[in-house]
PDB file of N, CA and C in Angstrom:
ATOM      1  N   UNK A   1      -6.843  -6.365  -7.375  1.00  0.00           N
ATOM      2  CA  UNK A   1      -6.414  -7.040  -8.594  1.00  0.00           C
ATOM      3  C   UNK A   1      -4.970  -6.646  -8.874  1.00  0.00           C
ATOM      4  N   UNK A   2      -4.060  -7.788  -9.555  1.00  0.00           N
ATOM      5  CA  UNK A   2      -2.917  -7.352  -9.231  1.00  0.00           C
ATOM      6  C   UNK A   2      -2.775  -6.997 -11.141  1.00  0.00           C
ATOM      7  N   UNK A   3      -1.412  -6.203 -11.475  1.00  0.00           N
ATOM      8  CA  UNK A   3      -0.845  -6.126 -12.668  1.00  0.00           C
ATOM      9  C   UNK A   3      -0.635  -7.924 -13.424  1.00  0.00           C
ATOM     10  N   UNK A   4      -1.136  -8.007 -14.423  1.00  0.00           N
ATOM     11  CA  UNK A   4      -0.998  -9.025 -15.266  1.00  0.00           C
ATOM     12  C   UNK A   4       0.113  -8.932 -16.607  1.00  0.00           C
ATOM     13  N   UNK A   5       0.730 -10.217 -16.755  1.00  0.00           N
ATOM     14  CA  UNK A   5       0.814  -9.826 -17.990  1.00  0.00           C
ATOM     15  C   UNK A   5       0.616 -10.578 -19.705  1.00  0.00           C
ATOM     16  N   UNK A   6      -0.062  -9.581 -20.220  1.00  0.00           N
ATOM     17  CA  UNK A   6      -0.775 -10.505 -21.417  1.00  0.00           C
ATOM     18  C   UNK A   6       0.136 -10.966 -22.588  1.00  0.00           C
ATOM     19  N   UNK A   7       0.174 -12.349 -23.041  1.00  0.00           N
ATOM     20  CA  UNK A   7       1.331 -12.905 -24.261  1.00  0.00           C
ATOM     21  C   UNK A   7       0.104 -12.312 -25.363  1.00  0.00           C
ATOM     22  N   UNK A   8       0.917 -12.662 -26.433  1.00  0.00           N
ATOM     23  CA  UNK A   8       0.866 -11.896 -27.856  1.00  0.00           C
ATOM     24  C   UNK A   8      -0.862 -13.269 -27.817  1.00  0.00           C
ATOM     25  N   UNK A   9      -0.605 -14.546 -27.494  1.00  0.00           N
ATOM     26  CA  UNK A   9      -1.466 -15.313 -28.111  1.00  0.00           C
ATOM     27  C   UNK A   9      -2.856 -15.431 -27.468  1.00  0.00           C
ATOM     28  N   UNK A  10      -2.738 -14.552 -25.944  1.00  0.00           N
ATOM     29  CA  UNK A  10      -3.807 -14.498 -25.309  1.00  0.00           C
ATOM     30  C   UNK A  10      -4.608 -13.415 -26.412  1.00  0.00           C
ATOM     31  N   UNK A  11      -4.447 -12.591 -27.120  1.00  0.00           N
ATOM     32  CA  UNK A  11      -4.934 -11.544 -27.120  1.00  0.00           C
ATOM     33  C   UNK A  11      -5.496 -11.920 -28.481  1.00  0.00           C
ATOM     34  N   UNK A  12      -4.427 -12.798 -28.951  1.00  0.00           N
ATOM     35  CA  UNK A  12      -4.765 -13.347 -30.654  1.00  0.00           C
ATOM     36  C   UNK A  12      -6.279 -14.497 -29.863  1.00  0.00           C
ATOM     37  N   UNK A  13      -6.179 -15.126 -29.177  1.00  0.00           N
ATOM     38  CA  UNK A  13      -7.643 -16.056 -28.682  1.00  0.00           C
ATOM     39  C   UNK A  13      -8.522 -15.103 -28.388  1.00  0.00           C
ATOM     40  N   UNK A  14      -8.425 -14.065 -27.799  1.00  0.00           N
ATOM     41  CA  UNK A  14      -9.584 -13.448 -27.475  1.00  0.00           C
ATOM     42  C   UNK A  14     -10.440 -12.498 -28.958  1.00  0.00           C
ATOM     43  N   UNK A  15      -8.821 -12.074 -29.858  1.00  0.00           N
ATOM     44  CA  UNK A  15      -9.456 -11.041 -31.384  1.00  0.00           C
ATOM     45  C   UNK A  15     -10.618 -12.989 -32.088  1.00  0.00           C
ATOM     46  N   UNK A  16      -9.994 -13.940 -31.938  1.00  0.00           N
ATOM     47  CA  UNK A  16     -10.566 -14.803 -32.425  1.00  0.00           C
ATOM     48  C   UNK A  16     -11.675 -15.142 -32.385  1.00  0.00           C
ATOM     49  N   UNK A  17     -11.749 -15.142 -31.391  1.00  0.00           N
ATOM     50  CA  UNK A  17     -13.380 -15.405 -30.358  1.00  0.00           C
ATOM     51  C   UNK A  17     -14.182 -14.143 -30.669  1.00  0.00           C
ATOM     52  N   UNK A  18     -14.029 -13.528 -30.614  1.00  0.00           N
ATOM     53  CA  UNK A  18     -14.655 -12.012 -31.099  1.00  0.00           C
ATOM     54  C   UNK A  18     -15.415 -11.847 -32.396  1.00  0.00           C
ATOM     55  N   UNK A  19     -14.133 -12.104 -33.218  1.00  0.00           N
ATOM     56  CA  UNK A  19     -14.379 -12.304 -34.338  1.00  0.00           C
ATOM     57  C   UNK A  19     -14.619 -13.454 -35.517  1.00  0.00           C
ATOM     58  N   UNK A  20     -14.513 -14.682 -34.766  1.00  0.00           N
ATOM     59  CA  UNK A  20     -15.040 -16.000 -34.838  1.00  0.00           C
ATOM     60  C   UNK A  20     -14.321 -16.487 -36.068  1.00  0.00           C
ATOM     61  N   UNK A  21     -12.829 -15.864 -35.658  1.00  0.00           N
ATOM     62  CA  UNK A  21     -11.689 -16.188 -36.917  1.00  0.00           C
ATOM     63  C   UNK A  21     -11.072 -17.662 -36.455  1.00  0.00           C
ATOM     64  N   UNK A  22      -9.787 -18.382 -37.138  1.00  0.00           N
ATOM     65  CA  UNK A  22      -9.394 -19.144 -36.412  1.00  0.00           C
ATOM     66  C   UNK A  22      -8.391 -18.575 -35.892  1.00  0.00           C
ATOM     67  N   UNK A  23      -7.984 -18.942 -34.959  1.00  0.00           N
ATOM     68  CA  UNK A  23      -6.801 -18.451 -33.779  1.00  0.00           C
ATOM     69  C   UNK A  23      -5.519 -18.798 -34.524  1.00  0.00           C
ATOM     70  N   UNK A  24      -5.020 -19.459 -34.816  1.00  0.00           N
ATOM     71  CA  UNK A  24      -3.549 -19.614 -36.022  1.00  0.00           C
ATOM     72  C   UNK A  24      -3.360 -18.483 -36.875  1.00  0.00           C
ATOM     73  N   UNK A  25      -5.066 -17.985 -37.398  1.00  0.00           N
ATOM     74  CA  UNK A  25      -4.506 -16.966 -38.625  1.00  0.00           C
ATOM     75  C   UNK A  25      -4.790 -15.473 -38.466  1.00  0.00           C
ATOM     76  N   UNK A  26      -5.750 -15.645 -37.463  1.00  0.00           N
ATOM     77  CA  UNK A  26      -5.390 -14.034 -36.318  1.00  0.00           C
ATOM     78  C   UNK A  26      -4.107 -14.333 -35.118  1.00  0.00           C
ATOM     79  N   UNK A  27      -3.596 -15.085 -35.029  1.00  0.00           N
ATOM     80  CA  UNK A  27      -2.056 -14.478 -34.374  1.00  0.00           C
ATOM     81  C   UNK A  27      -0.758 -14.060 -35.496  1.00  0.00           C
ATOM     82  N   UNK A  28      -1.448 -15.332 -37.116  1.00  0.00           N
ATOM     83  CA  UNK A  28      -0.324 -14.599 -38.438  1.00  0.00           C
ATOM     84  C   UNK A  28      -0.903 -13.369 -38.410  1.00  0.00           C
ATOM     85  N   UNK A  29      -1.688 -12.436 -38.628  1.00  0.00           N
ATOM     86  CA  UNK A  29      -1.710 -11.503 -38.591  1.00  0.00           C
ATOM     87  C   UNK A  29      -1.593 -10.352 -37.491  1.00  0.00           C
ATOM     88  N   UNK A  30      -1.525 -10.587 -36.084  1.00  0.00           N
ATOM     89  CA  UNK A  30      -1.112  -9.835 -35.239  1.00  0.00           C
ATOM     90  C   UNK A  30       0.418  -9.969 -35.633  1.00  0.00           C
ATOM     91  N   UNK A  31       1.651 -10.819 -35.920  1.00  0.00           N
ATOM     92  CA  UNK A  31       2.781 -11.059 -35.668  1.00  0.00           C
ATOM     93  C   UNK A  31       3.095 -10.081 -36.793  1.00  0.00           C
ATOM     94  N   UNK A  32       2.404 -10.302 -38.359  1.00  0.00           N
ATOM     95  CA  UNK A  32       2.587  -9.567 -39.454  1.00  0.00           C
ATOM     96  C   UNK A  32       2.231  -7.943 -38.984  1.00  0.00           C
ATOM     97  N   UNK A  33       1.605  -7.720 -38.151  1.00  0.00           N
ATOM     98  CA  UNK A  33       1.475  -5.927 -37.858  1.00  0.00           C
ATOM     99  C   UNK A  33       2.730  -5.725 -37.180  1.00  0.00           C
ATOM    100  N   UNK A  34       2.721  -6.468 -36.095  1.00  0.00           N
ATOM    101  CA  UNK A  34       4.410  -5.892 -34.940  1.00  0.00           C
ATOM    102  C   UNK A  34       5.145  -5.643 -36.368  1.00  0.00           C
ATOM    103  N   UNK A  35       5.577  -6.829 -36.844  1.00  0.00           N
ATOM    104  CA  UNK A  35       6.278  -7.109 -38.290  1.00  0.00           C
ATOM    105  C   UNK A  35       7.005  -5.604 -38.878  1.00  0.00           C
ATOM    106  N   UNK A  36       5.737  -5.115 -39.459  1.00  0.00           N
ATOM    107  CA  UNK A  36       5.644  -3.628 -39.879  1.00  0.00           C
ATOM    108  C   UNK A  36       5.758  -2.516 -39.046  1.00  0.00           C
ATOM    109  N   UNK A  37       5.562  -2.386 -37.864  1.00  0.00           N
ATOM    110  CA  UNK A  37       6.237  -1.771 -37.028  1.00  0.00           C
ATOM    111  C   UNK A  37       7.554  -1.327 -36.683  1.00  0.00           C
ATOM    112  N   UNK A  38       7.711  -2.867 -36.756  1.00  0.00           N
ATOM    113  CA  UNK A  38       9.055  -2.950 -36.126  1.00  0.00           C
ATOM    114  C   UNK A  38      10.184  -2.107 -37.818  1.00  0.00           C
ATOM    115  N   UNK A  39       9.340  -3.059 -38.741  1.00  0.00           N
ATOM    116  CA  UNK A  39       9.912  -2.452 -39.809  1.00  0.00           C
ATOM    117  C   UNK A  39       9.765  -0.833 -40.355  1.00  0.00           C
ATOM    118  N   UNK A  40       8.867  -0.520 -40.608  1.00  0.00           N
ATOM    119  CA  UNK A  40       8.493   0.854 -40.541  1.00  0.00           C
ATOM    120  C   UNK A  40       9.589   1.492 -39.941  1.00  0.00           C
ATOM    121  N   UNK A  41       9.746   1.372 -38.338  1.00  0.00           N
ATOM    122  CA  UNK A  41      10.885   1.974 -37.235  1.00  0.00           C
ATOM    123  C   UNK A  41      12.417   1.962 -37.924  1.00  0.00           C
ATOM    124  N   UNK A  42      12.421   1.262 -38.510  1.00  0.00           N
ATOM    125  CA  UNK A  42      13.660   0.574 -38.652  1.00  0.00           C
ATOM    126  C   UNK A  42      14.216   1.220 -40.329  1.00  0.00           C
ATOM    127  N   UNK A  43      12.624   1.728 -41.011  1.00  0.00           N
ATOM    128  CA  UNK A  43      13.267   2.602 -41.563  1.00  0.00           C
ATOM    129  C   UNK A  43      13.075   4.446 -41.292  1.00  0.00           C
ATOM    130  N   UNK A  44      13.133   4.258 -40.114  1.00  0.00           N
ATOM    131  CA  UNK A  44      13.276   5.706 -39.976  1.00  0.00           C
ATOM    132  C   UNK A  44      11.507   6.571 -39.584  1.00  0.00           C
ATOM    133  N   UNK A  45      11.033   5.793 -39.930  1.00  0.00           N
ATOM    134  CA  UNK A  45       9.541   6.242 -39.781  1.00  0.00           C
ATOM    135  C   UNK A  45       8.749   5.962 -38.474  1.00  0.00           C
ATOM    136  N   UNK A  46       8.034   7.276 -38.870  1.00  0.00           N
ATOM    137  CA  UNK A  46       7.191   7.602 -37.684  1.00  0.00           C
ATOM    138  C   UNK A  46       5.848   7.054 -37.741  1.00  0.00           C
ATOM    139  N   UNK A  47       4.982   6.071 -36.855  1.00  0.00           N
ATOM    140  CA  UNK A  47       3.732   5.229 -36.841  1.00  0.00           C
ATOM    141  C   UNK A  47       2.708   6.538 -35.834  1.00  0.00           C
ATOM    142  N   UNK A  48       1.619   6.548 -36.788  1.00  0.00           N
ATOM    143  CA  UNK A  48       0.666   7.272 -35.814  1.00  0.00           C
ATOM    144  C   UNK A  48      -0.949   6.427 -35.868  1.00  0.00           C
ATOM    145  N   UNK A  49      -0.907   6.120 -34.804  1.00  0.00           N
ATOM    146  CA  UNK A  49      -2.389   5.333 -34.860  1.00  0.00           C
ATOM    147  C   UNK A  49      -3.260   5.851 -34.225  1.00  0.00           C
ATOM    148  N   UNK A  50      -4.244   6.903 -34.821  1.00  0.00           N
ATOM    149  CA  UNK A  50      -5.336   7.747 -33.927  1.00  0.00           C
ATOM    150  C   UNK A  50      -6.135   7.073 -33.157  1.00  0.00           C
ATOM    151  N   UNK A  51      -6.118   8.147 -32.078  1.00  0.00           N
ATOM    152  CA  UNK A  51      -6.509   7.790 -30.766  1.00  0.00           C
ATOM    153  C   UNK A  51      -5.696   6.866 -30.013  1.00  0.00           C
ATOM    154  N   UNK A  52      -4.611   6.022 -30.749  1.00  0.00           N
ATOM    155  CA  UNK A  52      -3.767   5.139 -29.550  1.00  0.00           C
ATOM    156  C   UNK A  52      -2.725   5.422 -29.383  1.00  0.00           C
ATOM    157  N   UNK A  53      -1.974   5.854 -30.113  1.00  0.00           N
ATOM    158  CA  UNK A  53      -0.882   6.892 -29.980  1.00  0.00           C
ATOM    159  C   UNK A  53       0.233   6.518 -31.205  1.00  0.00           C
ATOM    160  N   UNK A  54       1.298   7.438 -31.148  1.00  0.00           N
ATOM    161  CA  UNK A  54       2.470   7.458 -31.672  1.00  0.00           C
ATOM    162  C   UNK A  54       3.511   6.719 -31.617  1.00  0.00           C
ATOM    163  N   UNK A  55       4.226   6.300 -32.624  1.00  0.00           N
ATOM    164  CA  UNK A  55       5.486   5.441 -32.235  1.00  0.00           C
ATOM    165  C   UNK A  55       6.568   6.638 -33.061  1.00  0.00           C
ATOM    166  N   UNK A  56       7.673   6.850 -32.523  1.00  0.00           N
ATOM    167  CA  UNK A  56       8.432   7.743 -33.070  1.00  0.00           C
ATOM    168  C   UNK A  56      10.053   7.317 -33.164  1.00  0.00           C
ATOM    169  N   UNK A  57      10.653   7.880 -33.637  1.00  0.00           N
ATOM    170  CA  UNK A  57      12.198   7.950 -33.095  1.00  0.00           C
ATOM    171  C   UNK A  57      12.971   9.220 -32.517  1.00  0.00           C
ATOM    172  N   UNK A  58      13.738   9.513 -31.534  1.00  0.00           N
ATOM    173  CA  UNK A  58      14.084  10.245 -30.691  1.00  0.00           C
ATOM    174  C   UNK A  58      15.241   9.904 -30.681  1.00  0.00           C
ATOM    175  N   UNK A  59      16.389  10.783 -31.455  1.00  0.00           N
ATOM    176  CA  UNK A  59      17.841  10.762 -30.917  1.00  0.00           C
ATOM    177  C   UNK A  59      18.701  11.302 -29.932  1.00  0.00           C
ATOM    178  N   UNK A  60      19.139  10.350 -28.715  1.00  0.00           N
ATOM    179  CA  UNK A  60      19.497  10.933 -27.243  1.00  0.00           C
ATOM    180  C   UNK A  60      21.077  11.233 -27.478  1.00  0.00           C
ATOM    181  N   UNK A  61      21.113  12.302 -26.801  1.00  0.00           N
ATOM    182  CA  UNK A  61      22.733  13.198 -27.109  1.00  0.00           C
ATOM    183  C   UNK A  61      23.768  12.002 -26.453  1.00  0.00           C
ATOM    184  N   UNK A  62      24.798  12.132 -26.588  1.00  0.00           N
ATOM    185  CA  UNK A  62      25.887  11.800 -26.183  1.00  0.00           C
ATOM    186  C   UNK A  62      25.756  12.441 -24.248  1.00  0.00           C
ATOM    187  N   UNK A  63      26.032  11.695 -23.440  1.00  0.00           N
ATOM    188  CA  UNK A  63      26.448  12.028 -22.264  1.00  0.00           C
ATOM    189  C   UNK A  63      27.171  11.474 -21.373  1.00  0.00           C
ATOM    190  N   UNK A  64      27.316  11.379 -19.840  1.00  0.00           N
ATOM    191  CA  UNK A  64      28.537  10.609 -19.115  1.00  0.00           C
ATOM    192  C   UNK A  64      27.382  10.223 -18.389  1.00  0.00           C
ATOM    193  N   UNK A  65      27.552   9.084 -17.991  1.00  0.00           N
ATOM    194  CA  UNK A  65      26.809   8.134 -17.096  1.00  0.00           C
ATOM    195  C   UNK A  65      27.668   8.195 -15.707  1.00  0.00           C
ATOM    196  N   UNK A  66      26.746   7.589 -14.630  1.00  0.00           N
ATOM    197  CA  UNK A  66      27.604   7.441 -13.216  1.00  0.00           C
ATOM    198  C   UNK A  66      27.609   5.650 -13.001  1.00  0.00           C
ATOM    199  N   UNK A  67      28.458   5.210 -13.356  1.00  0.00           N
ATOM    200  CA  UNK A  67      28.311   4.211 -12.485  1.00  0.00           C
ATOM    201  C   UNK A  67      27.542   3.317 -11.751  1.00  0.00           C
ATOM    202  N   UNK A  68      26.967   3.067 -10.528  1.00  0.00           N
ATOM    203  CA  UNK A  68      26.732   3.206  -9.427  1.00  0.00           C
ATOM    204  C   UNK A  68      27.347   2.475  -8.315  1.00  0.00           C
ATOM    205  N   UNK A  69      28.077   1.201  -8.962  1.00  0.00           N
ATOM    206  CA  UNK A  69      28.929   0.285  -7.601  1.00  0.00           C
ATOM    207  C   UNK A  69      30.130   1.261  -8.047  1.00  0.00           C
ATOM    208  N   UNK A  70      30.696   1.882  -8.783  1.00  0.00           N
ATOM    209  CA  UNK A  70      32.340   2.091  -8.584  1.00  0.00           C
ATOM    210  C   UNK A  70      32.432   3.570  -8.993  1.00  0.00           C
ATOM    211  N   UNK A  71      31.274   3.761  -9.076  1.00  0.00           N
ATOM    212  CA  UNK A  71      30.942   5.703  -9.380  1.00  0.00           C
ATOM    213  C   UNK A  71      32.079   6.554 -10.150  1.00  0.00           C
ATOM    214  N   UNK A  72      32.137   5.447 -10.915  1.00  0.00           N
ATOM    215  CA  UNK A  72      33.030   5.592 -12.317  1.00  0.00           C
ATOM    216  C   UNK A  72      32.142   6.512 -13.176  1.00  0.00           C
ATOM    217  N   UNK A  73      32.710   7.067 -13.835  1.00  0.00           N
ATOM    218  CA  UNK A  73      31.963   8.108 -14.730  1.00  0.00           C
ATOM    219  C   UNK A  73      32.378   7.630 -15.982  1.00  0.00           C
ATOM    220  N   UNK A  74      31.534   7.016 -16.759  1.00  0.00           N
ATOM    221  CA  UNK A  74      31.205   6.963 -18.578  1.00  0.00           C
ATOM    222  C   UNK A  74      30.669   7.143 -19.073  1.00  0.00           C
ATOM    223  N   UNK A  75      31.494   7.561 -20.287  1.00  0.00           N
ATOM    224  CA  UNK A  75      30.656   7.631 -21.082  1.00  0.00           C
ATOM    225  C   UNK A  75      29.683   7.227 -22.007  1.00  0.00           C
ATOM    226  N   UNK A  76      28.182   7.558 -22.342  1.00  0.00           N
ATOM    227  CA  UNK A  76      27.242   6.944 -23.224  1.00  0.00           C
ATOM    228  C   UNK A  76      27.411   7.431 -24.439  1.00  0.00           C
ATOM    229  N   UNK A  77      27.318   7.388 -25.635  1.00  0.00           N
ATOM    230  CA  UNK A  77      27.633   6.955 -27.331  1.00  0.00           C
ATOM    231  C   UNK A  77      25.734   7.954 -27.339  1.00  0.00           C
ATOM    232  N   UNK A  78      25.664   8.763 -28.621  1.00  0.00           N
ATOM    233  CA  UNK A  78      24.633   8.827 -29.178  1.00  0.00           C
ATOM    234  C   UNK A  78      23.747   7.879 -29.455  1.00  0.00           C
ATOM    235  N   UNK A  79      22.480   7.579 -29.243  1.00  0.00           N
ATOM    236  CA  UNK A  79      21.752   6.641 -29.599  1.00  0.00           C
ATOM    237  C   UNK A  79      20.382   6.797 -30.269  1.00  0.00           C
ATOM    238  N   UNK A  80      19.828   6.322 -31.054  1.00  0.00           N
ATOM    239  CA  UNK A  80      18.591   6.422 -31.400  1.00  0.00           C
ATOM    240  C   UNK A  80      17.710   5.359 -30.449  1.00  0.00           C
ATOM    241  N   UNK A  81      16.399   6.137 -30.196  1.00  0.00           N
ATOM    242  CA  UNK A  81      15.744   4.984 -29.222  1.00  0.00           C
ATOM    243  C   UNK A  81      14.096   5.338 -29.912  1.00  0.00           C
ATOM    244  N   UNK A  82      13.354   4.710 -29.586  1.00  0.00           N
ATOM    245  CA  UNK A  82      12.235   4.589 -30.013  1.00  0.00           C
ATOM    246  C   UNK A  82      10.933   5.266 -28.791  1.00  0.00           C
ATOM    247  N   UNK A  83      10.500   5.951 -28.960  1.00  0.00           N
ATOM    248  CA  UNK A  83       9.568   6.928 -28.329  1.00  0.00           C
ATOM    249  C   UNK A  83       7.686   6.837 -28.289  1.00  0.00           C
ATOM    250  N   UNK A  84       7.238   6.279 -27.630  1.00  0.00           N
ATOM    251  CA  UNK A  84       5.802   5.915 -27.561  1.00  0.00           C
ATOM    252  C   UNK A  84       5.161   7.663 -27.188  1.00  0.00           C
ATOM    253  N   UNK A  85       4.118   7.910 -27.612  1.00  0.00           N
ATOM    254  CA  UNK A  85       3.408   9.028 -27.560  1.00  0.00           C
ATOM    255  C   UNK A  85       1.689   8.424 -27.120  1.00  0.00           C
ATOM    256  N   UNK A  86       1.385   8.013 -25.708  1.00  0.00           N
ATOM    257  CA  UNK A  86      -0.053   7.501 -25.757  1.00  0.00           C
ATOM    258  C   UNK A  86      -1.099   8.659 -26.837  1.00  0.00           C
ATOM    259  N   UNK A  87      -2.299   8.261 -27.248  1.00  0.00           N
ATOM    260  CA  UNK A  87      -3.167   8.788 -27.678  1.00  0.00           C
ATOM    261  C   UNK A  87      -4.778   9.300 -27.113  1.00  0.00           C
ATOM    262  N   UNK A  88      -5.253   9.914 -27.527  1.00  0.00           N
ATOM    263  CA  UNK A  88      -6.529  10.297 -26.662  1.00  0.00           C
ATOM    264  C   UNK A  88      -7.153   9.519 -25.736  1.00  0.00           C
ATOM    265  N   UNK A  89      -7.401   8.393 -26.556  1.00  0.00           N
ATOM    266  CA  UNK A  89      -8.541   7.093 -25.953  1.00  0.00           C
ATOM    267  C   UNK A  89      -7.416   6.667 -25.341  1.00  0.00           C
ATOM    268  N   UNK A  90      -6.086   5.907 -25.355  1.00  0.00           N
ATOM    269  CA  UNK A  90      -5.510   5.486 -24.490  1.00  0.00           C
ATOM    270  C   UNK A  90      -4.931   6.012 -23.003  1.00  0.00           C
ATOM    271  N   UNK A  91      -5.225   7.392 -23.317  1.00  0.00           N
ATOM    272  CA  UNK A  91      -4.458   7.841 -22.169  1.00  0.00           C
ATOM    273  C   UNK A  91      -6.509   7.841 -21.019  1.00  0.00           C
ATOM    274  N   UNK A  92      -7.525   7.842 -21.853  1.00  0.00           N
ATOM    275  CA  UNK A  92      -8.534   8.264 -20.970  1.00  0.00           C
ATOM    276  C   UNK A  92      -8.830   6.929 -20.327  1.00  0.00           C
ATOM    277  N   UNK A  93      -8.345   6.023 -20.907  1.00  0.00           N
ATOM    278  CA  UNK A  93      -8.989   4.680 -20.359  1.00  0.00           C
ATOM    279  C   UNK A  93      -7.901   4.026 -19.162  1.00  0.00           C
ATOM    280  N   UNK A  94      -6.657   4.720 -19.323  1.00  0.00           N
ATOM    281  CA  UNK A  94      -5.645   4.632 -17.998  1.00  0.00           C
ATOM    282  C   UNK A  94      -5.541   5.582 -17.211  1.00  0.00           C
ATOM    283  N   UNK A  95      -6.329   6.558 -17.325  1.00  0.00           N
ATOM    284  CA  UNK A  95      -6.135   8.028 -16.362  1.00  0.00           C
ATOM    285  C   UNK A  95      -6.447   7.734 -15.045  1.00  0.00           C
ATOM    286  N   UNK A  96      -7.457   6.673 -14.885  1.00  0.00           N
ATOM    287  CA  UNK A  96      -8.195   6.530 -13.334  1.00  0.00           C
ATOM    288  C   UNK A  96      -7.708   5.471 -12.943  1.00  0.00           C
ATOM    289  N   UNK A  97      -6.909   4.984 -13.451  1.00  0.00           N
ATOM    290  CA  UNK A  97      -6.158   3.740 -12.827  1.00  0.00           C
ATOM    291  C   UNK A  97      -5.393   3.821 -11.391  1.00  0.00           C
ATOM    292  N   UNK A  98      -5.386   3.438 -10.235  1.00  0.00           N
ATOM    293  CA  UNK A  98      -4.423   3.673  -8.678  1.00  0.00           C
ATOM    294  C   UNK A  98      -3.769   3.160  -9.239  1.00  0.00           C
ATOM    295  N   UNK A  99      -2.488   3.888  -8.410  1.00  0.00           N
ATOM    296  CA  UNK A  99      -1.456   3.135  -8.562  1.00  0.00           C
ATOM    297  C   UNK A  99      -0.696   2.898  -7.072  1.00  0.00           C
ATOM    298  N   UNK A 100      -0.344   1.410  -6.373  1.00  0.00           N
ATOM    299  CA  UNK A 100      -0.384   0.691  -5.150  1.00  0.00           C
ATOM    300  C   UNK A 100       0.819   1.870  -4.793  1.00  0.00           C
ATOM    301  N   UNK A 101       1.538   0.921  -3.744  1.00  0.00           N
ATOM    302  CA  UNK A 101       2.733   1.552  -2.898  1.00  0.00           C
ATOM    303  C   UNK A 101       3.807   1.120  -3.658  1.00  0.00           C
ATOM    304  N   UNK A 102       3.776  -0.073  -4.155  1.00  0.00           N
ATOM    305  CA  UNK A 102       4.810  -0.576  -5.417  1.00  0.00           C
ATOM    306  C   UNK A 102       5.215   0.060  -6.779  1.00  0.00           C
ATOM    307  N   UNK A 103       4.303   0.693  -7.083  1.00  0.00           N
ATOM    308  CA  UNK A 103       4.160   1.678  -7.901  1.00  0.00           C
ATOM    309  C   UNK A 103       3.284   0.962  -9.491  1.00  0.00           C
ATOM    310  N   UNK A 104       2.925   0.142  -8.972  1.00  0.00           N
ATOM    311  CA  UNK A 104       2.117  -0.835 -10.060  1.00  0.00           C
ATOM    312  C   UNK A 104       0.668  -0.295 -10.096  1.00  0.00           C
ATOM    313  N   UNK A 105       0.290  -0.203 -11.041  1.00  0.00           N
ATOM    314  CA  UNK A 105      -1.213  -0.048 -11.199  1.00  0.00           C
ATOM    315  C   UNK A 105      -2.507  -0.722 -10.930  1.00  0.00           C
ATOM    316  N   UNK A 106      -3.241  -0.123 -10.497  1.00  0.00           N
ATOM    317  CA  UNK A 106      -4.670  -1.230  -9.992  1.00  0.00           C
ATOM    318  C   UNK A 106      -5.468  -0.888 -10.830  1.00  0.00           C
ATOM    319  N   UNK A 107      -6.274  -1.512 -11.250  1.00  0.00           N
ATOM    320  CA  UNK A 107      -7.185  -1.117 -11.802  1.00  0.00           C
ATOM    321  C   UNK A 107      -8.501  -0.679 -10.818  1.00  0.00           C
ATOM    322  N   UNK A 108      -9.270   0.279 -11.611  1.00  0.00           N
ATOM    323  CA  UNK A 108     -10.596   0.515 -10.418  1.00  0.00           C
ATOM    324  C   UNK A 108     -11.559  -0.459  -9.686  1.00  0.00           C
ATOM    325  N   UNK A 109     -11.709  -0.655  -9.196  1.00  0.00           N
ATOM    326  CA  UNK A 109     -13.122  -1.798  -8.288  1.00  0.00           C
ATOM    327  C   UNK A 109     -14.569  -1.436  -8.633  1.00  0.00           C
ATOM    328  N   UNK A 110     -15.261  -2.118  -9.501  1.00  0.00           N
ATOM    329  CA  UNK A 110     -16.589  -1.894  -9.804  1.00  0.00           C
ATOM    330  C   UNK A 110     -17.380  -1.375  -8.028  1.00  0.00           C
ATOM    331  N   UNK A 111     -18.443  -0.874  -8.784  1.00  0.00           N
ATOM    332  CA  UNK A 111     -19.404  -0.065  -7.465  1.00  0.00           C
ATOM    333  C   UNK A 111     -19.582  -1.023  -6.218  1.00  0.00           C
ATOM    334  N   UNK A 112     -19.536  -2.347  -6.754  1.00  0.00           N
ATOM    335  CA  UNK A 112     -19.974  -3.046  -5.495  1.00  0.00           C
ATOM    336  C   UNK A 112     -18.992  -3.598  -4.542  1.00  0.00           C
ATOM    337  N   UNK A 113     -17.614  -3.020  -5.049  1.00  0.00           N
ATOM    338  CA  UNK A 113     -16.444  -3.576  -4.589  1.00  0.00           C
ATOM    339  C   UNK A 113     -15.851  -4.413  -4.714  1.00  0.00           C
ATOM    340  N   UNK A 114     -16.276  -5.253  -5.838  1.00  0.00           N
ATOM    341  CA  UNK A 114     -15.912  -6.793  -6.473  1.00  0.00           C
ATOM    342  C   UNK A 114     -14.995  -5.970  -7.396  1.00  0.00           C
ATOM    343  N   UNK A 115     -14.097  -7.129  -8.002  1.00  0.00           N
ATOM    344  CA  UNK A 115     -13.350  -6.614  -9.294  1.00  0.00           C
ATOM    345  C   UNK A 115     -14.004  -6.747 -10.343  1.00  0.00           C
TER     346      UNK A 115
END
């Protein structure tokens, strides 16, 4: 099985179906959480969602960068960047994951060798 990747609205059809909401007003409300996230971050604050992890901010020093076509040396500016911290359950449910020669992740193969 190869790495996928999931849009915001696949995930809003599937909370829908689940929860037998309509799909328009569970994706307004997935968009309204990023929303707060993003906002939250933006003022300075730190998001902790037990068991899934942390969202933080992390200020990276000033340093000199290399180049790499003209191995020019510059310099990088202080920056604030945003810092993910996985959480208990998230890190146990990716721990057994392979990962190929690509460096992409597989997921495990049920017992019978099917995906």
């Amino acid at each position: 099985m190869s790495e996928q990747t999931i849009a915001k609205r696949v995930l809003a059809d599937r909370i829908a179906a689940r929860l037998n909401l309509p799909q328009g007003q569970t994706l307004q409300v997935i968009q309204s959480f990023l929303d707060e996230i993003v906002d939250e971050l933006g003022h300075g604050n730190r998001l902790e969602f037990r068991d899934f992890g942390v969202f933080e901010l992390v200020s990276r020093k000033p340093r000199t960068a290399l180049n790499p076509k003209t191995l020019e040396k510059v310099p990088v500016q202080r920056r604030t960047v945003v810092k993910f911290r996985a959480g208990r359950l998230l890190k146990a449910k990716v721990k057994d994951l392979i990962v190929d020669a690509s460096g992409k992740p597989v997921p495990p193969t049920s017992p019978g060798g099917a995906p």
